[in-house]
Protein backbone atom coordinates (compact mmCIF):
# COMPACT_ATOMS: atom_id res chain seq x y z
CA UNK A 1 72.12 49.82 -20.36
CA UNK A 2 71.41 46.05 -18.89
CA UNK A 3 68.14 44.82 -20.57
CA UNK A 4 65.50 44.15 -18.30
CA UNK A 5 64.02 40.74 -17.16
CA UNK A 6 60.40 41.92 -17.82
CA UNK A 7 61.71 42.71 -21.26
CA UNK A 8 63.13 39.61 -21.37
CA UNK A 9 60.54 37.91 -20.80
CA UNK A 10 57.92 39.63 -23.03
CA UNK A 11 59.98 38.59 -26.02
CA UNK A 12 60.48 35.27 -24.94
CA UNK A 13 56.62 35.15 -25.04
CA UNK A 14 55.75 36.67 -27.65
CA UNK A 15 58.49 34.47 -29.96
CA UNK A 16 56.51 31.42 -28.40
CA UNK A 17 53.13 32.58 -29.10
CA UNK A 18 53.95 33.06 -32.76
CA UNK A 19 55.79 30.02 -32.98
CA UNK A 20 52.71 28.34 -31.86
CA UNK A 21 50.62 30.30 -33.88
CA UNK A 22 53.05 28.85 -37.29
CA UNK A 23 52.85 25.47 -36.06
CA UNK A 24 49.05 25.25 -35.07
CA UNK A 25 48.72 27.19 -38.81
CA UNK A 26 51.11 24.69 -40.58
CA UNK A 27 48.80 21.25 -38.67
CA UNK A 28 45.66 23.12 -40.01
CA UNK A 29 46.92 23.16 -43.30
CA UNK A 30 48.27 19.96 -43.44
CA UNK A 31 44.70 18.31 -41.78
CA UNK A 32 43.25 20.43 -44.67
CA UNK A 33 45.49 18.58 -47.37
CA UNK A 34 45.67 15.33 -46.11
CA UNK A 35 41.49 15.13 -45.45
CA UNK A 36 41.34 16.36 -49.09
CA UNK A 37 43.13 13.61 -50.45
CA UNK A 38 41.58 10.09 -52.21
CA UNK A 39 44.03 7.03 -52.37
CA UNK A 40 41.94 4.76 -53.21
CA UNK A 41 44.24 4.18 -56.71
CA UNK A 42 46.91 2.54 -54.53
CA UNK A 43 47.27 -0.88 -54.10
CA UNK A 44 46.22 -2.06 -50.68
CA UNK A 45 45.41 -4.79 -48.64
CA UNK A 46 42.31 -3.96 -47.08
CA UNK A 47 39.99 -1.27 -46.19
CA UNK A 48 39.89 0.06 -42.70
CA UNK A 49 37.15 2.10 -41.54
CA UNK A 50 37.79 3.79 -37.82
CA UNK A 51 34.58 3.37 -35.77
CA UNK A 52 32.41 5.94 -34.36
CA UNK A 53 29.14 5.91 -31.80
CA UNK A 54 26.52 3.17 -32.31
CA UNK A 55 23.06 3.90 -30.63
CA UNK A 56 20.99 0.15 -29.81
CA UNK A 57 23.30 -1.47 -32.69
CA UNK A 58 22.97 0.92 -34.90
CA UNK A 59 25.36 3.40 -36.53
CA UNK A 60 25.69 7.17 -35.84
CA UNK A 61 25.35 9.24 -38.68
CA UNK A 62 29.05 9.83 -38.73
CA UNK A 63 29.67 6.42 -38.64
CA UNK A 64 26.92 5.76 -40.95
CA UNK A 65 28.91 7.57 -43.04
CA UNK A 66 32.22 6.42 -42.66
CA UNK A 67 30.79 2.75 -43.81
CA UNK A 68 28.82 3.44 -46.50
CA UNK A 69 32.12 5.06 -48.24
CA UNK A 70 34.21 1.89 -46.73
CA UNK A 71 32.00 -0.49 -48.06
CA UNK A 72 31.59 1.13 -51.44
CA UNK A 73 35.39 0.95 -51.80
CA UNK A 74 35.14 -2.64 -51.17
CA UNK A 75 32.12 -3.54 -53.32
CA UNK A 76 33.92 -1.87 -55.87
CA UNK A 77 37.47 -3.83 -55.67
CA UNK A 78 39.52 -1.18 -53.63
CA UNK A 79 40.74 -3.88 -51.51
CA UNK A 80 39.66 -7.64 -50.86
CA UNK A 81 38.79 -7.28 -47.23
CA UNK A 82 36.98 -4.50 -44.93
CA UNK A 83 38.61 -4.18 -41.67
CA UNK A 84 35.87 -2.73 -38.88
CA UNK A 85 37.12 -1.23 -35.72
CA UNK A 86 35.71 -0.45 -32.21
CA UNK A 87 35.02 -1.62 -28.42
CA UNK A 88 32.47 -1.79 -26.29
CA UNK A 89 31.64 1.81 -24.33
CA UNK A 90 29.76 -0.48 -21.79
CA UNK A 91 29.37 -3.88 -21.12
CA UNK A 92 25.42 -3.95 -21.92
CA UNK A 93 26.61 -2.66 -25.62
CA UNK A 94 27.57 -4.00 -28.69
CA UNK A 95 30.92 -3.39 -29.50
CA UNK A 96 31.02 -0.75 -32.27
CA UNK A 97 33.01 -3.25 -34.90
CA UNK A 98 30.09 -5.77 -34.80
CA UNK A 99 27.90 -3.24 -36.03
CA UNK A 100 29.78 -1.82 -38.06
CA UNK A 101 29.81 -5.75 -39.26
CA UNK A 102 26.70 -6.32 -39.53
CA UNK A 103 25.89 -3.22 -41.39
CA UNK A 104 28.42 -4.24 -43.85
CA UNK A 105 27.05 -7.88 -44.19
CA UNK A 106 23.68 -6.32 -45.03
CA UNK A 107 24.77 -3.83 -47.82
CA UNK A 108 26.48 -6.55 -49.65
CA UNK A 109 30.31 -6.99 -48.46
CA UNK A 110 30.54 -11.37 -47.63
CA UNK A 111 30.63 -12.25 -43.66
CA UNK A 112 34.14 -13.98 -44.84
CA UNK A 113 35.84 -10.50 -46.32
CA UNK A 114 35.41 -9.02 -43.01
CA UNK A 115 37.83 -8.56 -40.09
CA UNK A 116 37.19 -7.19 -36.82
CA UNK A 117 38.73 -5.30 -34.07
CA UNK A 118 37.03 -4.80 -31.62
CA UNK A 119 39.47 -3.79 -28.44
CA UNK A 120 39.93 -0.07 -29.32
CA UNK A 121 38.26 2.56 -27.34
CA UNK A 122 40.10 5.48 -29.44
CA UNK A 123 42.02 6.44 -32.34
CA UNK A 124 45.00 5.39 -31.00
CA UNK A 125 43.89 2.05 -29.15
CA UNK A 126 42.01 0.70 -32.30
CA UNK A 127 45.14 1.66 -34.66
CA UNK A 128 47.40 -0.58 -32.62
CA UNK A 129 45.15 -3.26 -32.61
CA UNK A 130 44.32 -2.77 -36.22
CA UNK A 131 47.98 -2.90 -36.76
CA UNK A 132 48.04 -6.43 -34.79
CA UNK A 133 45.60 -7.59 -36.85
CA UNK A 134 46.76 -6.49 -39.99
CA UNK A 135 50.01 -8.76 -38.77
CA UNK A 136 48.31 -11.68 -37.82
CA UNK A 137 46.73 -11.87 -41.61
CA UNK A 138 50.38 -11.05 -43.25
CA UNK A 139 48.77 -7.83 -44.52
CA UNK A 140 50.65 -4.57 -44.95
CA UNK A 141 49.11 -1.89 -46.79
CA UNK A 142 45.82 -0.08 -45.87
CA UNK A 143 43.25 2.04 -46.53
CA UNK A 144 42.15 4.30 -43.73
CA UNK A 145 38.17 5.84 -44.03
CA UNK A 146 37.26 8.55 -41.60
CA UNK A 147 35.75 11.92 -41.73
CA UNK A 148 38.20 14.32 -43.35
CA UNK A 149 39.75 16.32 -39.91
CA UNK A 150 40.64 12.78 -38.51
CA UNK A 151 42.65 11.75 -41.36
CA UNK A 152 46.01 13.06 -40.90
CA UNK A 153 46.26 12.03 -37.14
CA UNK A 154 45.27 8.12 -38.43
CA UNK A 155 48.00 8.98 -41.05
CA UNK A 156 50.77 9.33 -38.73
CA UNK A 157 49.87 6.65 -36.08
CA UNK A 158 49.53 4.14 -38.76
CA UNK A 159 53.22 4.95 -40.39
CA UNK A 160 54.33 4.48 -36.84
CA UNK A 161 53.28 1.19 -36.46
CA UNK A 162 54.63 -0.17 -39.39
CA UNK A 163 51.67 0.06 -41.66
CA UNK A 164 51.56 1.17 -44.79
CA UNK A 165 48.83 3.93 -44.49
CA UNK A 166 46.67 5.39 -47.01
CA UNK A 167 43.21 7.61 -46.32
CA UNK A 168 40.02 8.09 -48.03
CA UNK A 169 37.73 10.57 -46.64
CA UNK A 170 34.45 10.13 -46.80
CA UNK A 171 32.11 13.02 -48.35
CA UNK A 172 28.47 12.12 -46.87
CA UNK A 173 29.79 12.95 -43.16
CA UNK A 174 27.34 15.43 -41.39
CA UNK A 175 30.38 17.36 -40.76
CA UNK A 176 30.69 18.20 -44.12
CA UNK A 177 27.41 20.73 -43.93
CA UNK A 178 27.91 21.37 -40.74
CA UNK A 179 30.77 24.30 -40.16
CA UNK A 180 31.10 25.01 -36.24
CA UNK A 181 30.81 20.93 -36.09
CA UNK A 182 34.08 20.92 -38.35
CA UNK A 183 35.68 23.75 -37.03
CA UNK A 184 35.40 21.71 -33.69
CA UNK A 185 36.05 18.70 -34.93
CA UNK A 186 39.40 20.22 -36.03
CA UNK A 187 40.39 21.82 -33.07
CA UNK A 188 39.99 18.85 -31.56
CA UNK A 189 42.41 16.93 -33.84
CA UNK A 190 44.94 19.43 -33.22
CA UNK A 191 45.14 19.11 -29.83
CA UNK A 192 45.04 15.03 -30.23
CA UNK A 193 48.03 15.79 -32.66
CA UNK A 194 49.73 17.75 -30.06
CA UNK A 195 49.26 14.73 -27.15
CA UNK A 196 50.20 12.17 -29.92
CA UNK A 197 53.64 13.87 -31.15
CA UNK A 198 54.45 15.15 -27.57
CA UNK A 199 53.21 12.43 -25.63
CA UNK A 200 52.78 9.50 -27.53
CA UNK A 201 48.66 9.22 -26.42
């Protein structure tokens, strides 16, 4: 007896659902181990800490966060230079790398040790740049510092671009006590996994 199309077609779905269910489990697991991880032991050429919302020049608690773990790793010899990232979200703002600089400057890390990007207006925007920069200054090996779910997504953009990529996460991030914030936070860097490995953006 012929199968029929419905049939067909119910299989078909239910084999993709799983297999999206696997690969959505497998990127969990590997955000999971990669955000878990601390490289600060290998030899790099500079910090890099991705930026995050600034409020009337001053960080957001995430990226609060994010720089006081960057600049500890370079007050403590992780690297010679910190590397601060982010644009402007409007032209009446500061870009987010200048305050990220200026925080920096004022919790001990010298004006001269510090480079800025300041084009990016996303992960993948300010990694390119980054990457540019890193270039320009005959530097190869970095550090990345971001909250833990973002770490594996920097991870692979960075090995695309020819850098050689490293993360630290930091452990003061609000969405460390803060569950549903994480859980979100993680959803949303699987689906910006999914539009960077499928779509390149």
């Amino acid at each position: 007896m012929p199968r029929s199309l419905t049939g067909d077609l119910l299989r078909l779905s239910l084999a993709a659902a799983l297999g999206a269910a696997l690969l959505g489990s497998f990127a969990t697991l590997r955000i999971w181990q990669v955000g878990q991880s601390d490289e600060r032991d290998h030899a790099v050429d500079a910090v890099v800490v991705l930026g995050a919302a600034q409020y009337d020049g001053r960080p957001s608690p995430i990226f609060r966060a994010r720089l006081d773990h960057a600049v500890e790793l370079v007050l403590n010899g992780v690297a010679p230079l910190l590397v601060v990232t982010g644009g402007r979200q409007s032209a009446a703002e500061p870009a987010e790398a200048d305050v990220a600089r200026v925080y920096a400057i004022d919790r001990g890390v010298p004006a001269e040790a510090i480079l800025a990007e300041r084009e990016g207006h996303d992960t993948l925007s300010s990694l390119r740049a980054v990457a540019r920069l890193l270039r320009e200054h005959g530097l190869e090996r970095a550090l990345f510092v971001s909250d833990r779910p973002h770490l594996l997504r920097i991870r692979l953009i960075a090995l695309d671009l020819g850098i050689g990529a490293y993360t630290s996460a930091t452990r003061s991030s609000p969405l460390e006590h803060d569950l549903p914030s994480r859980l979100g936070a993680t959803l949303h860097e699987l689906g910006a996994l999914g539009a960077y490995l499928l779509l390149g953006r």
